[in-house]
Protein backbone atom coordinates (compact mmCIF):
# COMPACT_ATOMS: atom_id res chain seq x y z
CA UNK A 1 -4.80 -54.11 33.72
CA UNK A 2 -8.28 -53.64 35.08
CA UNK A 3 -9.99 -50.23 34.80
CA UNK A 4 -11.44 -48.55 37.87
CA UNK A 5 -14.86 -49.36 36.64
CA UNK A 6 -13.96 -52.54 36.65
CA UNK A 7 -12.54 -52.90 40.14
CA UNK A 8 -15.26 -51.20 41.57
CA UNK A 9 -18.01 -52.84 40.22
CA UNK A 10 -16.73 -55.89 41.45
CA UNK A 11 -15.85 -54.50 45.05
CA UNK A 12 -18.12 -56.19 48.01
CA UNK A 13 -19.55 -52.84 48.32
CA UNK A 14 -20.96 -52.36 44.91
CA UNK A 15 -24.71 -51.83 44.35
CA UNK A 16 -26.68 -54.86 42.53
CA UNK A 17 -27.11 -54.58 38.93
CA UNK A 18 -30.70 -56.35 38.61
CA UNK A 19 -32.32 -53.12 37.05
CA UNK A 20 -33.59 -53.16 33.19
CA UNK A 21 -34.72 -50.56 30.72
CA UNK A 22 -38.32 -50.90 31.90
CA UNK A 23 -37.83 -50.99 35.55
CA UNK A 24 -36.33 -47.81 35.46
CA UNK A 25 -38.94 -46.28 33.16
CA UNK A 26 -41.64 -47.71 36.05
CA UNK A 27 -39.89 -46.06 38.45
CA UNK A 28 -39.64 -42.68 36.94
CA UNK A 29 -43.86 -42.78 35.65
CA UNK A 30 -44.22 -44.00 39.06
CA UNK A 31 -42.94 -40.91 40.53
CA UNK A 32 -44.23 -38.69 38.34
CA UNK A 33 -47.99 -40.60 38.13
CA UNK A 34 -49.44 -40.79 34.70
CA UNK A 35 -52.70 -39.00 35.73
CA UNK A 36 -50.86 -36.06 37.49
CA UNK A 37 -52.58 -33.62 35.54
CA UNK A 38 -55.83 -34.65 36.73
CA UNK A 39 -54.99 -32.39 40.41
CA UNK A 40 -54.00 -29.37 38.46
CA UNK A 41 -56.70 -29.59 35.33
CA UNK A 42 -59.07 -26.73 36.49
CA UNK A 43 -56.26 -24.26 37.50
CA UNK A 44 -53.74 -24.97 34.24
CA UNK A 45 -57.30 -24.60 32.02
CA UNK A 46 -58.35 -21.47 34.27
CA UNK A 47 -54.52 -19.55 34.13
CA UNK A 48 -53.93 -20.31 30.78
CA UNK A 49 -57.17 -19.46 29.19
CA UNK A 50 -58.37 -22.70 27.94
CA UNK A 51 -54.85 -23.80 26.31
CA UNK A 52 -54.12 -26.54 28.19
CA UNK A 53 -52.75 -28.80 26.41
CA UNK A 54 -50.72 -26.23 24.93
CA UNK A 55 -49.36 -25.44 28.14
CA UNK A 56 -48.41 -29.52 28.74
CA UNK A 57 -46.72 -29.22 24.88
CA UNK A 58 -44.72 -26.28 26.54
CA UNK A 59 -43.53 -27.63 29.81
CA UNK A 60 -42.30 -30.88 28.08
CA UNK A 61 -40.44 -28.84 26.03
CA UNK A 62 -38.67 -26.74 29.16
CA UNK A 63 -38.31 -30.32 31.21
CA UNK A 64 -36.68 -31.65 28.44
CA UNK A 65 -33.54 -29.46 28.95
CA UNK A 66 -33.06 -30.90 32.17
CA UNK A 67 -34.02 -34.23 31.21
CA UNK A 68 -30.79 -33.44 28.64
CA UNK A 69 -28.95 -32.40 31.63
CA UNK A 70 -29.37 -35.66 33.60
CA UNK A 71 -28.47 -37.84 30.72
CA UNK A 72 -25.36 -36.13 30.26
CA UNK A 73 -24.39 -35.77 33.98
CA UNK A 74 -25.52 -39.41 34.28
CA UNK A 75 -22.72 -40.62 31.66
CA UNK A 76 -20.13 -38.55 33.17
CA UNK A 77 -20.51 -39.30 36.92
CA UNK A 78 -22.01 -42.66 36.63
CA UNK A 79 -22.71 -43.12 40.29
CA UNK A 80 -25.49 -43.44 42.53
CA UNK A 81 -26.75 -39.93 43.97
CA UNK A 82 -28.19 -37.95 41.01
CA UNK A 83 -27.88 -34.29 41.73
CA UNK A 84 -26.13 -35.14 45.06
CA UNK A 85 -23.27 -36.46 42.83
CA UNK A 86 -23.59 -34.18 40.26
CA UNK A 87 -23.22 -30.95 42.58
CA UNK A 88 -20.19 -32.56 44.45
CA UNK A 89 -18.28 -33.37 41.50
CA UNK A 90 -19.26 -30.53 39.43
CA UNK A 91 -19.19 -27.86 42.27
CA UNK A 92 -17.37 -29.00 45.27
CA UNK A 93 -18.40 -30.76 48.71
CA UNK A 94 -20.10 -27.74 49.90
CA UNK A 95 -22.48 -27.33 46.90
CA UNK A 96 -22.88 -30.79 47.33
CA UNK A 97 -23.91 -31.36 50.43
CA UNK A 98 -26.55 -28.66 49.86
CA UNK A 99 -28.03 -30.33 46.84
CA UNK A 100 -27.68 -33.88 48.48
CA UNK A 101 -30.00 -32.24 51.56
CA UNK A 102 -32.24 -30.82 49.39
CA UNK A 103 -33.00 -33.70 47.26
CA UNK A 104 -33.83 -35.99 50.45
CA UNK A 105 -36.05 -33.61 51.66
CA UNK A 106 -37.99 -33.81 48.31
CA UNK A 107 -37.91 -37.24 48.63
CA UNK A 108 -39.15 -37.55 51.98
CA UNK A 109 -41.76 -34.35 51.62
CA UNK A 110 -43.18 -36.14 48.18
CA UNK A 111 -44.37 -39.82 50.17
CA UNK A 112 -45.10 -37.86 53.16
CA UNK A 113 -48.00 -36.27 50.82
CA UNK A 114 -48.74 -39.64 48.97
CA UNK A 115 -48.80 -41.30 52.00
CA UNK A 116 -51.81 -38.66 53.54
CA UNK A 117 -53.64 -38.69 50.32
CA UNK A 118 -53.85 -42.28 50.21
CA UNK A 119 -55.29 -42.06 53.61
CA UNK A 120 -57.88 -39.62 52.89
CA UNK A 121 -58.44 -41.76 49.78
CA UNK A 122 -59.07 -45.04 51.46
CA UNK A 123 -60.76 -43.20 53.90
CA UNK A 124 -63.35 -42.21 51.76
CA UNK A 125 -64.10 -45.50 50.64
CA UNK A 126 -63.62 -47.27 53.88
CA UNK A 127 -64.88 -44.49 56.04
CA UNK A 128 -65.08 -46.61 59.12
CA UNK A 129 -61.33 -46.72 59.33
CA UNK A 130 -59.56 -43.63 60.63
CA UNK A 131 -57.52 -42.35 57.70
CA UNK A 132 -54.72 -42.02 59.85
CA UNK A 133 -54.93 -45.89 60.12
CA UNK A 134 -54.66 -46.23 56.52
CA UNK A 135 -51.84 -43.56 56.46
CA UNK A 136 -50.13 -45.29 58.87
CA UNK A 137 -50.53 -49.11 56.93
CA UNK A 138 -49.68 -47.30 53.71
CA UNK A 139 -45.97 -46.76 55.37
CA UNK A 140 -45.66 -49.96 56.72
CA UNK A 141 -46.06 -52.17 53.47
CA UNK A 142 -44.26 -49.30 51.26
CA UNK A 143 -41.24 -49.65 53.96
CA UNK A 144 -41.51 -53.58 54.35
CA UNK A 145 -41.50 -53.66 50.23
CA UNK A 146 -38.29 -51.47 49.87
CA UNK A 147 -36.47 -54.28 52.77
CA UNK A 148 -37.70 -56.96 50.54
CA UNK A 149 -34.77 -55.79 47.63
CA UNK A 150 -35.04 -53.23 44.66
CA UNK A 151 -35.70 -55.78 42.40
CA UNK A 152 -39.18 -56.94 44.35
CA UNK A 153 -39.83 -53.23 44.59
CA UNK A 154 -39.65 -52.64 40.62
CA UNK A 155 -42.09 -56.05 40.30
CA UNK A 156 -44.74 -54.30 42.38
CA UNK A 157 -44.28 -51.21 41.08
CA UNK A 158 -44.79 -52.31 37.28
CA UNK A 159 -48.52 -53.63 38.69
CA UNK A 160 -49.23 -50.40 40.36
CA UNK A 161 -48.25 -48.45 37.16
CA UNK A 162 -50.25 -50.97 34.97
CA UNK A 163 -53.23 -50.00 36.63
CA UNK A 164 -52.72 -46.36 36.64
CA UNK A 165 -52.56 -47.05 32.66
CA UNK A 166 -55.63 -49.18 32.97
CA UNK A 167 -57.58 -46.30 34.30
CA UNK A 168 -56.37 -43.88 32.36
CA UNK A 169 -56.85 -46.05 28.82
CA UNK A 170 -60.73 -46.17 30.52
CA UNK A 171 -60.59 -42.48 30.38
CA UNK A 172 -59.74 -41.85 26.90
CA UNK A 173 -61.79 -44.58 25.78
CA UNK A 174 -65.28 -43.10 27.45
CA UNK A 175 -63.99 -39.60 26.17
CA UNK A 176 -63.80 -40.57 22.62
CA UNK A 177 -66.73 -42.03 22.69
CA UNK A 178 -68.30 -39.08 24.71
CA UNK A 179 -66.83 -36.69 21.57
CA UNK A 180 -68.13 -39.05 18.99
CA UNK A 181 -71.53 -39.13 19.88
CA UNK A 182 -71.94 -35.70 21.28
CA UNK A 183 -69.10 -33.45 19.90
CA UNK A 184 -66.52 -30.96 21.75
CA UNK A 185 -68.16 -28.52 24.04
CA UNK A 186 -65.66 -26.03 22.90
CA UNK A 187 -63.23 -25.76 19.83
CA UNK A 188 -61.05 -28.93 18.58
CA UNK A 189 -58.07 -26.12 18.25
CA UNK A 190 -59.03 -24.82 21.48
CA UNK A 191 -56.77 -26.70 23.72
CA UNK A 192 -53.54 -25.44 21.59
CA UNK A 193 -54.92 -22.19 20.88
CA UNK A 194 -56.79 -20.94 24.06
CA UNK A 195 -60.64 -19.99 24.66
CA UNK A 196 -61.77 -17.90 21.40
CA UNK A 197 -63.86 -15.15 23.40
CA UNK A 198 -60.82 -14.54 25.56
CA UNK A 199 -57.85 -14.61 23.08
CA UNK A 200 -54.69 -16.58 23.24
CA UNK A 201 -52.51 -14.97 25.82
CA UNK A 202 -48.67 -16.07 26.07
CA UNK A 203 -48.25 -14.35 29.43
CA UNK A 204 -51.11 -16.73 30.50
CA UNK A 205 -49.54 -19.23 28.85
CA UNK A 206 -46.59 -18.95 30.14
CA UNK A 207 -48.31 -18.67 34.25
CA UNK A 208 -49.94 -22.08 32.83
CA UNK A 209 -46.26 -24.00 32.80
CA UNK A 210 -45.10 -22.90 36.13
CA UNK A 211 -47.95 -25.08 37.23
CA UNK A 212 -47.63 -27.70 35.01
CA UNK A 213 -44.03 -28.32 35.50
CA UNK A 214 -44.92 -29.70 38.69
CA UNK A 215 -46.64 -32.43 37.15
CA UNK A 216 -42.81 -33.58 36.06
CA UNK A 217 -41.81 -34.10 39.99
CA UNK A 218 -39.71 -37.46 40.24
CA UNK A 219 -38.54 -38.14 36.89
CA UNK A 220 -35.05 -36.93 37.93
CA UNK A 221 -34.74 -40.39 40.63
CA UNK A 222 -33.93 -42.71 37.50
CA UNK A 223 -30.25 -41.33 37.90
CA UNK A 224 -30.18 -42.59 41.59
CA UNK A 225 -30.12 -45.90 39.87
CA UNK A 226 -27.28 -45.32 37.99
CA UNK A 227 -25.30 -48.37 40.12
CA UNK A 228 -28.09 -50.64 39.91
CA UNK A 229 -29.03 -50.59 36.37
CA UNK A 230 -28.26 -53.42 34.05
CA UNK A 231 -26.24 -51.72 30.75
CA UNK A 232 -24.57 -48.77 32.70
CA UNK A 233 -25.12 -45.30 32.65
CA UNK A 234 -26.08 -44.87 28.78
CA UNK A 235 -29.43 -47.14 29.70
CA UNK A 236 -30.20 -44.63 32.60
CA UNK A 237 -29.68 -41.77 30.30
CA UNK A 238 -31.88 -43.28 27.57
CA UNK A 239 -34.54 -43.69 30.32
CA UNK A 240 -34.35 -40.86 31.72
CA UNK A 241 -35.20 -39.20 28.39
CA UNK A 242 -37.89 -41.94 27.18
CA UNK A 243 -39.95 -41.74 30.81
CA UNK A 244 -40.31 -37.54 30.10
CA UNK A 245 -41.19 -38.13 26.62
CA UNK A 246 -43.82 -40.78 27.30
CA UNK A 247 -45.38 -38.35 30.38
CA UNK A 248 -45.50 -35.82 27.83
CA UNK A 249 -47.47 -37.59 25.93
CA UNK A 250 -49.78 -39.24 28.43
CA UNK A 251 -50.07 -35.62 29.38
CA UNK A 252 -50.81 -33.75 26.44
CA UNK A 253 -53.27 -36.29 25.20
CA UNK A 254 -55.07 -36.41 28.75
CA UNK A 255 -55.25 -32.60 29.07
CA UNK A 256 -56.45 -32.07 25.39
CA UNK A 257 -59.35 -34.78 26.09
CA UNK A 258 -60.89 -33.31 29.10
CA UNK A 259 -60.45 -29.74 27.79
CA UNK A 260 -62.73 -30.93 25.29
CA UNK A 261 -65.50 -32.20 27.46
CA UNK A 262 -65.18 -29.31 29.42
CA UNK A 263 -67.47 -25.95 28.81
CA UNK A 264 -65.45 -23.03 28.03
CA UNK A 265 -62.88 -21.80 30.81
CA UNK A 266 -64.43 -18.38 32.36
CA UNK A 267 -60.80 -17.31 33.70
């Protein structure tokens, strides 16, 4: 006799499976931008007196509890929704229905700013065009690619991603070879252990990964694939945990480089 999982996935209704490993891992570091420290470097190095990096190590750590979460909730309600389904099944409709409002609003609030900042981006380069007109054609091809199919989406999105990597592989590059030739302009420790003439602080610490949790935004979607993934929920789960630990990384390393071409935080 056929199971239910069975039945369902091969109901007219069901979601197309055409999502690998990878294309869920894109999706996630797409979300969550590789470089994402890059808007928050001056305040994370201010609050936390110079431990930066530190503060990145710590914030993985605390994301990765949730990241745990998903992968679990993810194998036992294997369903398109994420937290939407989690909080309905787990909770109730009410709870639910709360969560599943809540979540859309992120993801509408979250383009809504990407969308403006590419404006004022493109703006700046092209400052003959209103950035408002750039906004506005930044919607239109993002909406036209999603109608094309998730698959085309995921195709596009690897590219995008690859050069986000591309430009951040040019940072590290010029930085190492900045510290090579020149040296740190503070401690090589300093990063993990804060500014020496201000002492390591864990309060500040601490007021450093409220910030820097922010910079984990998004990698939560990868379980609103759960019905289009190729391999089932275990290969969501397993990506939701790989994409964190790889932005951890990128993060860490990122934050650690430019604290050490920066001068000594004066928070």
């Amino acid at each position: 006799m056929a199971s239910v999982t069975d039945s369902s996935a091969a109901a007219p209704s069901a979601l197309r499976r055409s999502l690998g490993f990878r294309d869920l891992v894109v999706y996630g570091l797409l979300f969550i931008a590789p470089m994402a420290p890059v808007g928050v470097f001056g305040a994370l190095d201010a609050t936390s007196h110079g431990a930066v990096a530190l503060v990145y190590l710590c914030a993985t750590v605390a994301m990765a509890f949730t990241a745990f979460s998903y992968a679990q909730m993810v194998r036992v309600a294997p369903q398109a929704g994420s937290v939407f389904t989690y909080a309905r099944k787990g909770l109730g409709e009410g709870p639910g229905l709360i969560a599943g409002w809540m979540a859309m609003l992120d993801y509408l609030l979250i383009p809504a700013v990407a969308y403006l900042f590419s404006g004022i981006a493109m703006n700046a380069l092209v400052p003959e065009v209103s950035r408002w007109v750039w906004t506005a054609l930044a919607v239109v091809i993002t909406t036209l690619l999603n109608l094309w199919g998730v698959r085309a989406a995921a195709r596009v999105g690897f590219a995008v991603l690859a050069m986000e990597i591309v430009v951040l592989l040019v940072f590290v590059v010029a930085a190492v070879t900045v510290l090579v030739q020149g040296g740190a302009r503070r401690g090589w420790l300093s990063p993990l252990t804060g500014d020496g003439s201000l002492g390591f602080s864990t309060a500040a610490v601490l007021g450093g990964v409220s910030i820097a949790v922010l910079s984990y935004l998004g990698f939560d979607a990868i379980a609103s694939f759960a019905e289009e993934a190729t391999g089932g929920s275990e290969r969501v789960a397993r990506a939701v945990l790989f994409c964190l630990a790889l932005a951890g990384v990128l993060f860490i390393a990122q934050s650690y480089l430019a604290a050490l071409l920066m001068p000594v935080s004066s928070a």
